[in-house]
C-alpha atoms as a PDB file:
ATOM      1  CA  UNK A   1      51.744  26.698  84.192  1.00  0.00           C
ATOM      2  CA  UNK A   2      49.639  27.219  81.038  1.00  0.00           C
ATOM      3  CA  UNK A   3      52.220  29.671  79.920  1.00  0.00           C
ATOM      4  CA  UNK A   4      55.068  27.048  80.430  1.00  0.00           C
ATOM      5  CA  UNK A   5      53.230  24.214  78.826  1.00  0.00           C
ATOM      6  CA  UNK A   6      51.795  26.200  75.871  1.00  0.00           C
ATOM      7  CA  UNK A   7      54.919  29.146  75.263  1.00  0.00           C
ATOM      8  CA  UNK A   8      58.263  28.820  77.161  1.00  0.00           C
ATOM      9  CA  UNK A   9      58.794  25.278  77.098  1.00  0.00           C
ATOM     10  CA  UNK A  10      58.818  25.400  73.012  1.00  0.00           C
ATOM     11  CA  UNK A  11      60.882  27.827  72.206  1.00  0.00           C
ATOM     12  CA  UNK A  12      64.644  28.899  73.062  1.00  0.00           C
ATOM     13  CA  UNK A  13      64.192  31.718  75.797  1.00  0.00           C
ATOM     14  CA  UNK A  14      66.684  31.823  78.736  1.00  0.00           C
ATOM     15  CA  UNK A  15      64.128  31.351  82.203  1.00  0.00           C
ATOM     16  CA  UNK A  16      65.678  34.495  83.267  1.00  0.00           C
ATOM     17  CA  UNK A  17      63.916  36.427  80.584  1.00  0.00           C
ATOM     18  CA  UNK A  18      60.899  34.815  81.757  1.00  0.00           C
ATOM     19  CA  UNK A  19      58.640  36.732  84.291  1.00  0.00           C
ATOM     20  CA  UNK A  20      54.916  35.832  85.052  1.00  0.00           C
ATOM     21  CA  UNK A  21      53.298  36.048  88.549  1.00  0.00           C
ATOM     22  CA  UNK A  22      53.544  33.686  90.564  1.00  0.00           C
ATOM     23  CA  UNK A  23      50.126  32.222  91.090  1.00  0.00           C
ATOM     24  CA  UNK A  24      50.632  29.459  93.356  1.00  0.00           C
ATOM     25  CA  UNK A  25      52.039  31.924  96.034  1.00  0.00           C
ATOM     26  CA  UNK A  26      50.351  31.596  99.704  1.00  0.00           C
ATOM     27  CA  UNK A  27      47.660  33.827 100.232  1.00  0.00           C
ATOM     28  CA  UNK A  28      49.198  35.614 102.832  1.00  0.00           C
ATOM     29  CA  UNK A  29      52.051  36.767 100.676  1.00  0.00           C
ATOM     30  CA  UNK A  30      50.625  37.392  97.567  1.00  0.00           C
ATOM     31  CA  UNK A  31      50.165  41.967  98.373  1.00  0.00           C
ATOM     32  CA  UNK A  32      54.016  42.188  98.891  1.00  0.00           C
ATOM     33  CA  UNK A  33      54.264  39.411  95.981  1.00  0.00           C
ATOM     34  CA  UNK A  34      52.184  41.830  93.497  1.00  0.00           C
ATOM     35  CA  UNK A  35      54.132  44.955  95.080  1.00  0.00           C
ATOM     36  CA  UNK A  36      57.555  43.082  94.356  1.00  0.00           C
ATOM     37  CA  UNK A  37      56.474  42.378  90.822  1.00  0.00           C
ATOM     38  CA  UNK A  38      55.597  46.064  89.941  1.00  0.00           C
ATOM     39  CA  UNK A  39      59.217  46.857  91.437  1.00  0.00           C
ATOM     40  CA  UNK A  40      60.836  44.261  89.198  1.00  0.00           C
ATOM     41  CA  UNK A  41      59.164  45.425  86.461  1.00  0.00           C
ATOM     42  CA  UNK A  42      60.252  49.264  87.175  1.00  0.00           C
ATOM     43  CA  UNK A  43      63.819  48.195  87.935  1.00  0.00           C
ATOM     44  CA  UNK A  44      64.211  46.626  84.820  1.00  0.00           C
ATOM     45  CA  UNK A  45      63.289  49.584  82.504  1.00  0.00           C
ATOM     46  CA  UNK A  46      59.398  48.640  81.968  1.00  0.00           C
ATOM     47  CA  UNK A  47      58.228  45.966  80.249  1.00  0.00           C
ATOM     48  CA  UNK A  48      59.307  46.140  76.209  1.00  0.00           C
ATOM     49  CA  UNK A  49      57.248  43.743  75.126  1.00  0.00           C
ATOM     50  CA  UNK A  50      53.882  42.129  76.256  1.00  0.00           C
ATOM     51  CA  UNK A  51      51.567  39.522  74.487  1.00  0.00           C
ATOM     52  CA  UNK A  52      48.356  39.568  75.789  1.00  0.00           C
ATOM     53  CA  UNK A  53      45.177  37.307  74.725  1.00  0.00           C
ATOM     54  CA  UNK A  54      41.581  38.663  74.806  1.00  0.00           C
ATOM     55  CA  UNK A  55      38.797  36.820  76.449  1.00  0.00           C
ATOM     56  CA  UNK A  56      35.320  36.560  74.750  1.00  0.00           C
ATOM     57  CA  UNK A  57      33.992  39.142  77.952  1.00  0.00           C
ATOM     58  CA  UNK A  58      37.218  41.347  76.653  1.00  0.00           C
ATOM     59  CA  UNK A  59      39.459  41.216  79.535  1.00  0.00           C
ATOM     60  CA  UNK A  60      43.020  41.223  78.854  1.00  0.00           C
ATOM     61  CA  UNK A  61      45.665  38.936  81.506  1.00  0.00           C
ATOM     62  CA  UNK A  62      42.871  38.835  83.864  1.00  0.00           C
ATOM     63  CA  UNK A  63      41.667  41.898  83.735  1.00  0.00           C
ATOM     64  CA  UNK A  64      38.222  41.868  84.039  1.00  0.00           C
ATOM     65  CA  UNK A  65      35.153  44.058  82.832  1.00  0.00           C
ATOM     66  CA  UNK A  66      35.253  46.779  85.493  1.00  0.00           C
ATOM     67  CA  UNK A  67      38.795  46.709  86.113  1.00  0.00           C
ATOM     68  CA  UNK A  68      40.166  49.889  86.456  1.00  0.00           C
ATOM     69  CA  UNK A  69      42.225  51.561  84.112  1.00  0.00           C
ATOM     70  CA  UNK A  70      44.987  52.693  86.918  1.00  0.00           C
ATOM     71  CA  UNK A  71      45.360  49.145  88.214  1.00  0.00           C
ATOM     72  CA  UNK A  72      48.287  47.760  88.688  1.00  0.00           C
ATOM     73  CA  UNK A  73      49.218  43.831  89.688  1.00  0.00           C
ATOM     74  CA  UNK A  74      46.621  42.258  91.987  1.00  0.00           C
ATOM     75  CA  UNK A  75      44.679  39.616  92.934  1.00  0.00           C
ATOM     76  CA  UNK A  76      41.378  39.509  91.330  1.00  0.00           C
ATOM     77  CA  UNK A  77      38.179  37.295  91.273  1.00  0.00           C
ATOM     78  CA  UNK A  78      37.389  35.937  88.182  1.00  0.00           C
ATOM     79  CA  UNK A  79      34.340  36.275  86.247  1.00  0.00           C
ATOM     80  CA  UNK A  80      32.122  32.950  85.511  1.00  0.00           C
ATOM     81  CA  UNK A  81      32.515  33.151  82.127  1.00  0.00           C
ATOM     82  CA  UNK A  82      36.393  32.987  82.240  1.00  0.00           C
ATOM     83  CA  UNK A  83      36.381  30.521  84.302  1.00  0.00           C
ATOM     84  CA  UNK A  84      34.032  28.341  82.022  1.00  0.00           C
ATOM     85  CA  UNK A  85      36.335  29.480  79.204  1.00  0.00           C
ATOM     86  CA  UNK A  86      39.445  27.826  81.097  1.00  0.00           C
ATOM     87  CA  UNK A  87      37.732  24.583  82.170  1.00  0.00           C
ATOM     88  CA  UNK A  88      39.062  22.905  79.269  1.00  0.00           C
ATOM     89  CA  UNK A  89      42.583  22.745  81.743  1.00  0.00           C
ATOM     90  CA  UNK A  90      41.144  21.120  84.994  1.00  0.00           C
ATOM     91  CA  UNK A  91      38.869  18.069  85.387  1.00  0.00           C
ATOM     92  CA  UNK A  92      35.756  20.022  86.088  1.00  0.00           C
ATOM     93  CA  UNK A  93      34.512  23.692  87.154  1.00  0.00           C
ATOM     94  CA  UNK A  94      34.903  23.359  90.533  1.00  0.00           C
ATOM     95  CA  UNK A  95      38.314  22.620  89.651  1.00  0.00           C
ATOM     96  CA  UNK A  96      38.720  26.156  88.205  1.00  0.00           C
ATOM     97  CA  UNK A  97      40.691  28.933  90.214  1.00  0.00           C
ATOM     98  CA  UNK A  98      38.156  31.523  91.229  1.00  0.00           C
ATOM     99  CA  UNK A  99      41.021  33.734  92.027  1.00  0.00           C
ATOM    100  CA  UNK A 100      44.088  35.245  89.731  1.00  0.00           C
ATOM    101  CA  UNK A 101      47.057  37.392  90.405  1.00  0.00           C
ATOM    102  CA  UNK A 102      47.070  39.507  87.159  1.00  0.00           C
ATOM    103  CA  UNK A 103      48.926  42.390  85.969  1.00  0.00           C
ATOM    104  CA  UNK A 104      47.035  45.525  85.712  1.00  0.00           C
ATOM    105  CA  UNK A 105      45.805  47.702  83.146  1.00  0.00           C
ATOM    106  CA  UNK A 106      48.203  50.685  84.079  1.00  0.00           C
ATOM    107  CA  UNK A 107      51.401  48.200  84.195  1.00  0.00           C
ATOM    108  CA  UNK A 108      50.355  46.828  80.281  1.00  0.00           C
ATOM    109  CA  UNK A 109      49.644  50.264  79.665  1.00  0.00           C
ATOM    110  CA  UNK A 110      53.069  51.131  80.229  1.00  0.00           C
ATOM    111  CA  UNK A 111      54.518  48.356  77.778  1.00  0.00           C
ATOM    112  CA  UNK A 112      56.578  49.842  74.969  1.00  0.00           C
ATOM    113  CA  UNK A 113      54.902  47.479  72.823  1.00  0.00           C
ATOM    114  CA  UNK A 114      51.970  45.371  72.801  1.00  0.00           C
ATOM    115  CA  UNK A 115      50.339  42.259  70.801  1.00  0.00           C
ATOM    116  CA  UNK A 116      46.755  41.190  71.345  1.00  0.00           C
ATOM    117  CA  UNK A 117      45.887  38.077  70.301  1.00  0.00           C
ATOM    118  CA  UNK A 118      42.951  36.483  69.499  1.00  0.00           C
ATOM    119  CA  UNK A 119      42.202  33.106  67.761  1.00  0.00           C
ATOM    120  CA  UNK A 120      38.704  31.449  66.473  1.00  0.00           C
ATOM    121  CA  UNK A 121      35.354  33.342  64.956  1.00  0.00           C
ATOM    122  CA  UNK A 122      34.121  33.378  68.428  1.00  0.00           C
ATOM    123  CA  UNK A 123      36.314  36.810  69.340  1.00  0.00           C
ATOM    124  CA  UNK A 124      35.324  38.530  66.528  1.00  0.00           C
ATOM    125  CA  UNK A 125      32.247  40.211  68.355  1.00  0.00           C
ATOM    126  CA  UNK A 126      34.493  40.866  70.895  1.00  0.00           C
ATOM    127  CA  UNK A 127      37.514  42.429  68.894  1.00  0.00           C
ATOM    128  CA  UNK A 128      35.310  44.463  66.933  1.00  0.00           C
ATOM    129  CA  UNK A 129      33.758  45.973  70.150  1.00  0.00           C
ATOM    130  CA  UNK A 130      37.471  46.904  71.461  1.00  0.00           C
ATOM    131  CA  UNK A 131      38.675  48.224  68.382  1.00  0.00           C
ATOM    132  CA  UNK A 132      35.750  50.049  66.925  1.00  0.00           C
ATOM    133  CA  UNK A 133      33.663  51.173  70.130  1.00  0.00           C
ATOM    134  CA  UNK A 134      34.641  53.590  72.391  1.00  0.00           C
ATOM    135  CA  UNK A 135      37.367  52.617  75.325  1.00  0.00           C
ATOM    136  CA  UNK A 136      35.754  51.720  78.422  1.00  0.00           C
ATOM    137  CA  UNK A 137      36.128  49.572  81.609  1.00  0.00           C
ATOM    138  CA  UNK A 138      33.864  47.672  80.807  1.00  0.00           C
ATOM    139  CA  UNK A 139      35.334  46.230  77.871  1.00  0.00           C
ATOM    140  CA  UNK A 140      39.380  45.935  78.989  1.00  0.00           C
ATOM    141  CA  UNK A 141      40.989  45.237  75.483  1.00  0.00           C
ATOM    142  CA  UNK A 142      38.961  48.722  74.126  1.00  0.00           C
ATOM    143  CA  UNK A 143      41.566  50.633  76.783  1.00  0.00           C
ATOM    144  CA  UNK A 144      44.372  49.724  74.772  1.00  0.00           C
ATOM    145  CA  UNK A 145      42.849  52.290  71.870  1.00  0.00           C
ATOM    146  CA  UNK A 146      45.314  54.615  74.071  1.00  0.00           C
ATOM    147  CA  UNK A 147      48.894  52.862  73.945  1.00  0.00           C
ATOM    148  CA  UNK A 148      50.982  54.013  70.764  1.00  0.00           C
ATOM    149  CA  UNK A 149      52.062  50.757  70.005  1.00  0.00           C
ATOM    150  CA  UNK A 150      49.360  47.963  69.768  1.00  0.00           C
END
């Protein structure tokens, strides 16, 4: 949804070309869901371009700290603080999804190209960590140090 409302539904890209999770998928459903994904992604050649954002803890989709470097599309629990950072979209916190379906780090990894975004003074702690520090789980964004094309 945030995606739609924010991206897709202001610029001129066919819906075809569009392919996000789907995060509103029954529970029961969502391994094969996550399994299908990685498959569509493969059968189409890999992904050429991805356009990530960087959360102030330094995850990347919703990668979180900890989140392995070899993972690949999953469900994952969200940490507090992203969910605090997302409130803004929901009437309260408890409104908040405690659960995402995110690509993983090994399926970015394998983009061809990749943009990280980040906006406001309150990511430049953060940026600076993943840029200048060494790459480590614990810090997400700091893995993509090792993609050719960032």
């Amino acid at each position: 949804r945030f995606m739609r409302t924010n991206l897709f539904d202001h610029v001129d890209i066919n819906p075809k070309n569009i392919h996000i999770p789907n995060g509103e998928i029954a529970k029961e459903n969502i391994k094969e869901h996550c399994r299908q994904y990685e498959k569509m992604i493969d059968d189409a050649g890999g992904i050429d371009l991805q356009i990530l954002g960087i959360g102030n803890n330094g995850h990347i989709g919703f990668n979180e700290p900890g989140s392995s470097i070899y993972s690949k599309t999953r469900l994952i629990n969200l940490d507090n603080s992203t969910r605090i950072a997302n409130a803004y979209e929901f009437a309260n916190i408890s409104d908040v999804p405690r659960l995402a379906i995110t690509m993983g780090i090994s399926t970015i990894m394998k983009s061809k190209k990749v943009i990280l975004m980040a906006w406001g003074p309150g990511k430049a702690s953060i940026i600076k960590k993943s840029v200048e520090d060494d790459d480590t789980e614990h810090i997400p964004a700091s893995l993509l140090q090792n993609h050719d094309n960032v």
